[in-house]
N, C-alpha and C. Protein backbone atom coordinates (compact mmCIF):
# COMPACT_ATOMS: atom_id res chain seq x y z
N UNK A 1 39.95 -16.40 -15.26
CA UNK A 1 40.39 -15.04 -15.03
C UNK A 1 40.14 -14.23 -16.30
N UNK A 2 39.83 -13.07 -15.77
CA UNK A 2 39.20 -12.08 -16.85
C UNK A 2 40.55 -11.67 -17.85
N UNK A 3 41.26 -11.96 -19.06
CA UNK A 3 42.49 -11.54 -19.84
C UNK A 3 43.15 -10.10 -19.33
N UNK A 4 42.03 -8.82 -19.60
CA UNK A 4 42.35 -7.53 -19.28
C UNK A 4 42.67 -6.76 -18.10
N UNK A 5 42.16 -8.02 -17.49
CA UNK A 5 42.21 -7.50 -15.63
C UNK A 5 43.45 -8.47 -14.77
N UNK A 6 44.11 -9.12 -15.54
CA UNK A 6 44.87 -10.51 -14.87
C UNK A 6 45.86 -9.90 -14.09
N UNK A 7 46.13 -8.80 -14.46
CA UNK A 7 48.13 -8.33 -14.05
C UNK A 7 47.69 -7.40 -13.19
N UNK A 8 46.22 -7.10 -12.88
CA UNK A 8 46.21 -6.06 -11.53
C UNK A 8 45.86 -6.86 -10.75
N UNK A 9 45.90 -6.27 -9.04
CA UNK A 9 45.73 -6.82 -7.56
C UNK A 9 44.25 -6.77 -7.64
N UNK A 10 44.31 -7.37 -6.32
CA UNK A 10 42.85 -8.22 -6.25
C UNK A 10 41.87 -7.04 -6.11
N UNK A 11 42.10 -5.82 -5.32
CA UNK A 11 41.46 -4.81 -5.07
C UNK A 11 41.50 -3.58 -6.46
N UNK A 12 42.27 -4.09 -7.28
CA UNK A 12 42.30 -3.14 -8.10
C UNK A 12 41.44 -3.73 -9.68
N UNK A 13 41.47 -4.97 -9.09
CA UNK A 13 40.69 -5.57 -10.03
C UNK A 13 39.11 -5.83 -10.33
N UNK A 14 38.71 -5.42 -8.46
CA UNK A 14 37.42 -5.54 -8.52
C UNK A 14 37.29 -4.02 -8.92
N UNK A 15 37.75 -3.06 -7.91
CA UNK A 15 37.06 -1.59 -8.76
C UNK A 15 37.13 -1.57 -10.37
N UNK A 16 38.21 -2.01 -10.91
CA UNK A 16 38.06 -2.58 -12.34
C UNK A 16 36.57 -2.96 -13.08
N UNK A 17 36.64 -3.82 -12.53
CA UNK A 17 35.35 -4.51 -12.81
C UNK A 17 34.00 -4.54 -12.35
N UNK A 18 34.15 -3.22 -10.80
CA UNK A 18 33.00 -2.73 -10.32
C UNK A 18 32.33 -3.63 -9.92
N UNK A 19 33.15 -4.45 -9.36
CA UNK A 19 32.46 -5.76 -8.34
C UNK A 19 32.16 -5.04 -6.78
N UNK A 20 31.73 -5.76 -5.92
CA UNK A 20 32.11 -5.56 -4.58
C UNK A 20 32.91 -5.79 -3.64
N UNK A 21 33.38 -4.93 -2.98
CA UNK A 21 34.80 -5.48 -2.16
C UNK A 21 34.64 -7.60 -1.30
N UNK A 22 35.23 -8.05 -0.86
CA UNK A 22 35.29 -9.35 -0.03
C UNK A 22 34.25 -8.84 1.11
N UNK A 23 34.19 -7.83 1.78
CA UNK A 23 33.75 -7.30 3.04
C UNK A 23 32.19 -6.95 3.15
N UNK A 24 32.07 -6.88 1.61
CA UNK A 24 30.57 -5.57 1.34
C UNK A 24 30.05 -7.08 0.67
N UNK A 25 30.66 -8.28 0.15
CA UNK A 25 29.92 -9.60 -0.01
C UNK A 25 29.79 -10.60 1.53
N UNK A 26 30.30 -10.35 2.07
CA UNK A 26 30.21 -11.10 2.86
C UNK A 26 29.18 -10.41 3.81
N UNK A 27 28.62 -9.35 4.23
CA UNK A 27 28.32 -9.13 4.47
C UNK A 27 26.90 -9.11 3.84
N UNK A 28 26.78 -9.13 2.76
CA UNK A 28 25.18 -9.17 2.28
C UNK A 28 25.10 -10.93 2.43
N UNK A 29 25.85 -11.78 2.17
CA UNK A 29 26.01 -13.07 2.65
C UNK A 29 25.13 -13.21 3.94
N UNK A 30 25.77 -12.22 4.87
CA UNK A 30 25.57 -12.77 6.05
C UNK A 30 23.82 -12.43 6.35
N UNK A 31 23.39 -11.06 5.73
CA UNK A 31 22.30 -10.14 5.81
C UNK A 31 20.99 -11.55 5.13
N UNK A 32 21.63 -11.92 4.08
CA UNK A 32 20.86 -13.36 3.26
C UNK A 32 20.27 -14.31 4.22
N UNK A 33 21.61 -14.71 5.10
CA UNK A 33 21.44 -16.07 5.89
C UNK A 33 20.54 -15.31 7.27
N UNK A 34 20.57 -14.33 7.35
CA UNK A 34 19.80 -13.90 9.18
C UNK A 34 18.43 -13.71 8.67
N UNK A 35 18.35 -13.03 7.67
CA UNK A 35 17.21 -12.77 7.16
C UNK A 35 16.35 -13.78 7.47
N UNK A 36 16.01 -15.32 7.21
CA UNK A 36 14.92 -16.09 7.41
C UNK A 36 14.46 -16.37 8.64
N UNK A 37 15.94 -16.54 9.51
CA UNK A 37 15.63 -16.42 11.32
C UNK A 37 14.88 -15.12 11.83
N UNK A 38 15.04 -13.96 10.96
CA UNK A 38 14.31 -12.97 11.65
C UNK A 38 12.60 -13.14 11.36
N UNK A 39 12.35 -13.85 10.05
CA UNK A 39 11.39 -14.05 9.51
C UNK A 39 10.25 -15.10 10.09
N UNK A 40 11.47 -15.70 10.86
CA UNK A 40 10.36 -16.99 11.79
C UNK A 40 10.68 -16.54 12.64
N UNK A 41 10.93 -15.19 13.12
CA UNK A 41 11.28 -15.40 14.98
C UNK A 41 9.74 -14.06 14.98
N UNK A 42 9.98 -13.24 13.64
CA UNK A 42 8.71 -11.91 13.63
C UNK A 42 7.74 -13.28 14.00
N UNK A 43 7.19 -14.27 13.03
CA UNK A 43 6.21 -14.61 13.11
C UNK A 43 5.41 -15.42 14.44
N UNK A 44 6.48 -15.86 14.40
CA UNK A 44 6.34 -16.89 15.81
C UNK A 44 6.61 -16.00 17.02
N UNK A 45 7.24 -15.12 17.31
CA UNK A 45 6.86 -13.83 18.93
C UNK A 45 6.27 -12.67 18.50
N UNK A 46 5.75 -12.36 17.45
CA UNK A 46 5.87 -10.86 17.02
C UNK A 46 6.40 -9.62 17.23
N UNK A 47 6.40 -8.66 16.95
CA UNK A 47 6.79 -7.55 16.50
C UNK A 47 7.60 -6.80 17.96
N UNK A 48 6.70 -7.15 19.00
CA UNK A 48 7.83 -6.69 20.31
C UNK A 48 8.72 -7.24 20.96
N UNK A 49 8.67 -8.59 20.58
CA UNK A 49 10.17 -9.00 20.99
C UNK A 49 11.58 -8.56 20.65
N UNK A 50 12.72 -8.67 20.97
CA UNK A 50 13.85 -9.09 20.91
C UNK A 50 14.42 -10.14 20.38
N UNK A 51 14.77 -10.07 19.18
CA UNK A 51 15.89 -11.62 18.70
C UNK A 51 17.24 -11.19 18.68
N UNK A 52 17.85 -11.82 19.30
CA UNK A 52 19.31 -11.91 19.41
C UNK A 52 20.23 -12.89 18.88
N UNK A 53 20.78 -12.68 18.55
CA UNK A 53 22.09 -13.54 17.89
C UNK A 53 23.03 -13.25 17.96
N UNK A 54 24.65 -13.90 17.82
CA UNK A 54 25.64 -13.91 18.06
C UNK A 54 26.24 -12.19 17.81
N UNK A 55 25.79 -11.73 16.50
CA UNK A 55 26.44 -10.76 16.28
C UNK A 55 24.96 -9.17 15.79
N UNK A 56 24.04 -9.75 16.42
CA UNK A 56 23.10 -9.01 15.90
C UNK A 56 21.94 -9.02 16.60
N UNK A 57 21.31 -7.85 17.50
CA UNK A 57 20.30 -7.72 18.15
C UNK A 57 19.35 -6.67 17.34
N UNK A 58 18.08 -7.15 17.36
CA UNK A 58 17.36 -6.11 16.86
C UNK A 58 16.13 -6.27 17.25
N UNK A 59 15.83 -4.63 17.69
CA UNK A 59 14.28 -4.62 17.75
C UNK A 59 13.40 -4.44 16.54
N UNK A 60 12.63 -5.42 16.62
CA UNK A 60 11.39 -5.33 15.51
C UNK A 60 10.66 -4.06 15.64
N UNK A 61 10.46 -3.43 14.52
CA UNK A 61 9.23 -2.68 14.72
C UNK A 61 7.73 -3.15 14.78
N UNK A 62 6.75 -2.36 15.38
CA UNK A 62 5.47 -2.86 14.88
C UNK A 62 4.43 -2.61 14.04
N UNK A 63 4.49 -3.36 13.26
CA UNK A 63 4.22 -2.36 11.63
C UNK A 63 2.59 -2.80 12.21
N UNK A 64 2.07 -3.62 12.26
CA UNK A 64 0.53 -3.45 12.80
C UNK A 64 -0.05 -2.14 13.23
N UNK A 65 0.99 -2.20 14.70
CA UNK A 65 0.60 -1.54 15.48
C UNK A 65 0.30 -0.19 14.99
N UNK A 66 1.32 -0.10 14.39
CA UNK A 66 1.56 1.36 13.49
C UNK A 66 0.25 1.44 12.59
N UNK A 67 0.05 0.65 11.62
CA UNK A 67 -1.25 0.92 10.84
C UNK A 67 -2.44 0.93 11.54
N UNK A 68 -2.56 0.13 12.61
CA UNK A 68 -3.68 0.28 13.45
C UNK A 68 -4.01 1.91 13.63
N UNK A 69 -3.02 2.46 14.15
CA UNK A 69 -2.61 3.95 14.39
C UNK A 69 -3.31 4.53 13.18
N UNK A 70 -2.56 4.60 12.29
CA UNK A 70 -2.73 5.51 11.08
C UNK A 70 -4.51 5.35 10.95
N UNK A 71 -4.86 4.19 11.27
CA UNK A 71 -6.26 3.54 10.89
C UNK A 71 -7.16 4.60 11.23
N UNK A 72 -6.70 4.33 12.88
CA UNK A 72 -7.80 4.98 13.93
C UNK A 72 -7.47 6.68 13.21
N UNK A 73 -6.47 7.07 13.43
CA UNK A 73 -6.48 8.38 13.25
C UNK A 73 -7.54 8.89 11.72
N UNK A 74 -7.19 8.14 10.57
CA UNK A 74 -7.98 8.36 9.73
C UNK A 74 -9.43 8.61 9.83
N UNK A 75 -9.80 7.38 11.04
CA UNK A 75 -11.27 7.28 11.05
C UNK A 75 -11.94 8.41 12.06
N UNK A 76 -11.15 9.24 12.84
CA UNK A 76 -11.24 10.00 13.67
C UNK A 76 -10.91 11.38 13.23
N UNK A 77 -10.45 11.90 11.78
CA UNK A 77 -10.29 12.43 10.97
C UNK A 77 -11.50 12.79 10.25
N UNK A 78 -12.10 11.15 9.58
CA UNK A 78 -13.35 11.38 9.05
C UNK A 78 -14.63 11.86 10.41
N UNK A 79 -14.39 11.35 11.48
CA UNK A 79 -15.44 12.21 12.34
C UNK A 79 -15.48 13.19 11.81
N UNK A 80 -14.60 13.88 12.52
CA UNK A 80 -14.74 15.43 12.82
C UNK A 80 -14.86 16.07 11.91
N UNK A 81 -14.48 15.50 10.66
CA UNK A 81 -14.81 15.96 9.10
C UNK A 81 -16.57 16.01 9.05
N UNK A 82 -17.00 14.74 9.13
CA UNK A 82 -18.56 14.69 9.77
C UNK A 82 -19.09 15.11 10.66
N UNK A 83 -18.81 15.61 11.36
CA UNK A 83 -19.09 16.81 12.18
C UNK A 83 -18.93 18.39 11.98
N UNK A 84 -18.14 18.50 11.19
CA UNK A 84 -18.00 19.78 10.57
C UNK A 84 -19.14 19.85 9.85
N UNK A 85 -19.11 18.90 8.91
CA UNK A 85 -20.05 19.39 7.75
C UNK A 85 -21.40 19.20 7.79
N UNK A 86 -21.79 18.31 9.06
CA UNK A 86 -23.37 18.46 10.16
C UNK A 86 -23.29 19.86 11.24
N UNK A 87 -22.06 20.27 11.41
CA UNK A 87 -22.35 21.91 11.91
C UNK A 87 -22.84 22.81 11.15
N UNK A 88 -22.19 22.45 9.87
CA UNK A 88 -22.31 23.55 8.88
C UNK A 88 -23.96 23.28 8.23
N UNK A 89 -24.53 22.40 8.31
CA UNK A 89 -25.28 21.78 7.27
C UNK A 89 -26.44 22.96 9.00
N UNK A 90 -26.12 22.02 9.98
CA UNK A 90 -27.00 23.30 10.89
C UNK A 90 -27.29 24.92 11.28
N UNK A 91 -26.24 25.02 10.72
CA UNK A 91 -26.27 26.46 10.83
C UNK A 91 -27.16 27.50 9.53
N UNK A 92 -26.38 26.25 8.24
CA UNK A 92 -27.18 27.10 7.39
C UNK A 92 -28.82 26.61 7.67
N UNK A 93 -28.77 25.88 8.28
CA UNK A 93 -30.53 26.00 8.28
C UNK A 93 -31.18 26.88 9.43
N UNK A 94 -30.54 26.94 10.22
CA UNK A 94 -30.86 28.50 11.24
C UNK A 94 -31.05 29.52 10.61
N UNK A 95 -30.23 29.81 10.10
CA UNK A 95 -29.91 30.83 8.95
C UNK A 95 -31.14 31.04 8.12
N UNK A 96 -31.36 29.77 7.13
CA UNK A 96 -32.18 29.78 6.43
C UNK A 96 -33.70 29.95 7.39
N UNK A 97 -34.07 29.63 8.30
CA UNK A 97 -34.74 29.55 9.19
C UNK A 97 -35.11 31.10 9.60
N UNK A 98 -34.50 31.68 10.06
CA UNK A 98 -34.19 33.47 10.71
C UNK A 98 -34.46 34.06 9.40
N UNK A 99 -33.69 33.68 8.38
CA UNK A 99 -34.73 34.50 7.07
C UNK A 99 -36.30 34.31 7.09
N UNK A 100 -36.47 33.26 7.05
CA UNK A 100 -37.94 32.67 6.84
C UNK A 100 -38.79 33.95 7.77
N UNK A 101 -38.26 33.34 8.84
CA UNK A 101 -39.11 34.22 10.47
C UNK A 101 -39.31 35.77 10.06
N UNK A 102 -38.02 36.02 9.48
CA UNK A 102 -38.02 37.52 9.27
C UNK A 102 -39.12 38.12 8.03
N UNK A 103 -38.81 36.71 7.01
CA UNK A 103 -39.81 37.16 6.24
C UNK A 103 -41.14 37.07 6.08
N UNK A 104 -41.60 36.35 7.22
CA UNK A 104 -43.13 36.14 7.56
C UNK A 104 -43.27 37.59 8.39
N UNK A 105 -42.96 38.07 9.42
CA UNK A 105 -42.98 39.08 10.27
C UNK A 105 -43.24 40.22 9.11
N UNK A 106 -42.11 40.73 7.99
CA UNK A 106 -42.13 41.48 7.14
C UNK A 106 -43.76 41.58 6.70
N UNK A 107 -43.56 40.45 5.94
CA UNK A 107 -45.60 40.19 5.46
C UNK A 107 -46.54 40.77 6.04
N UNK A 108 -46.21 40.24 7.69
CA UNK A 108 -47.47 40.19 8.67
C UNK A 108 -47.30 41.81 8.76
N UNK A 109 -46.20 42.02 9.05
CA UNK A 109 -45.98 44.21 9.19
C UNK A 109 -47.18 44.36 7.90
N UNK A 110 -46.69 44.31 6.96
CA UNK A 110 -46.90 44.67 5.57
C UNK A 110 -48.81 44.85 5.43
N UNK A 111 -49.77 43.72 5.74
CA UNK A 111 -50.59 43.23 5.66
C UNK A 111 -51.25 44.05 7.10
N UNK A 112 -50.78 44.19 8.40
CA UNK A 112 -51.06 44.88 8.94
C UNK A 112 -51.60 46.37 8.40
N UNK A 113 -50.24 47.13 7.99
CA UNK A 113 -50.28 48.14 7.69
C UNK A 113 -51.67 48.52 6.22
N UNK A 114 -51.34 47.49 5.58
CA UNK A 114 -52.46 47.30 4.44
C UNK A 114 -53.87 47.42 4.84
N UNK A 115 -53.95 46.95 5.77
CA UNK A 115 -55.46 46.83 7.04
C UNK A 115 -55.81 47.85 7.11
N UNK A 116 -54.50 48.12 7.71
CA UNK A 116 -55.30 49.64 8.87
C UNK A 116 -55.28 51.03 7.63
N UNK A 117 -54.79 50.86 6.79
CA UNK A 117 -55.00 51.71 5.42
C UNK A 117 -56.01 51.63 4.27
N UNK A 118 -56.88 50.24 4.69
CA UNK A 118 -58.26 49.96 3.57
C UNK A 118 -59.18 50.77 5.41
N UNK A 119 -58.78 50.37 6.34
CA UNK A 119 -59.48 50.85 7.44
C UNK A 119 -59.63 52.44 7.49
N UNK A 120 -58.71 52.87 7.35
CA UNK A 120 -58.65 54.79 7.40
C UNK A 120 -59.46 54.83 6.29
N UNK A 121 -59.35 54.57 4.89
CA UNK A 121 -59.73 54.81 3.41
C UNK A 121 -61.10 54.47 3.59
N UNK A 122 -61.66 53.46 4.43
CA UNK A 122 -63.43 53.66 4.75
C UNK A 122 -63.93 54.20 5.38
N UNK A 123 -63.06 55.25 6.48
CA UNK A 123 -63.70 56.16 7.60
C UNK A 123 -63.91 57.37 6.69
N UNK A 124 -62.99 57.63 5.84
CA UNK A 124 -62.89 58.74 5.32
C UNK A 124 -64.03 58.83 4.60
């Protein structure tokens, strides 16, 4: 027994000493001992079963399943990300394209007009 703490009650001795109550140990006790049964019951049925016990039912989550999820979504993310940036990558080449067109046409005006102006300049 601790000297400084001897002459108080049992409850006044643990807040004393900032232990944990009988209730809040026994209970991580108990959390200790279920723990490995849940650990062979995940492995051996997985994640959608039901384990039950005297004082404790719980559904597993499915952490797979779940990352599978996150997986796909990521990779379906990167599509459309790749697809954006093959829209974009097409457009600017239309773009770049419709300049081009425009600027050959310009020329061909240009060179036309140049023609028919060495043409007048020799009639004359």
């Amino acid at each position: 027994m601790i000297r400084k703490v001897e002459h108080l009650s049992h409850e006044k001795m643990l807040l004393e000493l900032r232990w944990f109550s009988p209730e809040k140990r026994r209970l991580c006790g108990d959390l200790i001992e279920v723990f490995p049964y849940l650990k062979v019951a995940y492995k051996r049925f997985g994640s959608e079963r039901k384990i039950s016990g005297d004082r404790i039912s719980i559904q597993l989550c499915s952490v797979k399943k779940e990352e599978k999820r996150r997986e796909e979504k990521r990779r379906e993310e990167k599509r459309r990300e790749e697809k954006r940036r093959e829209e974009k990558r097409r457009e600017k080449k239309r773009k770049e394209e419709k300049r081009r067109e425009k600027k050959r046409k310009e020329e061909k005006r240009r060179e036309k007009k140049r023609r028919e102006n060495i043409a007048k300049s020799s009639w004359l």
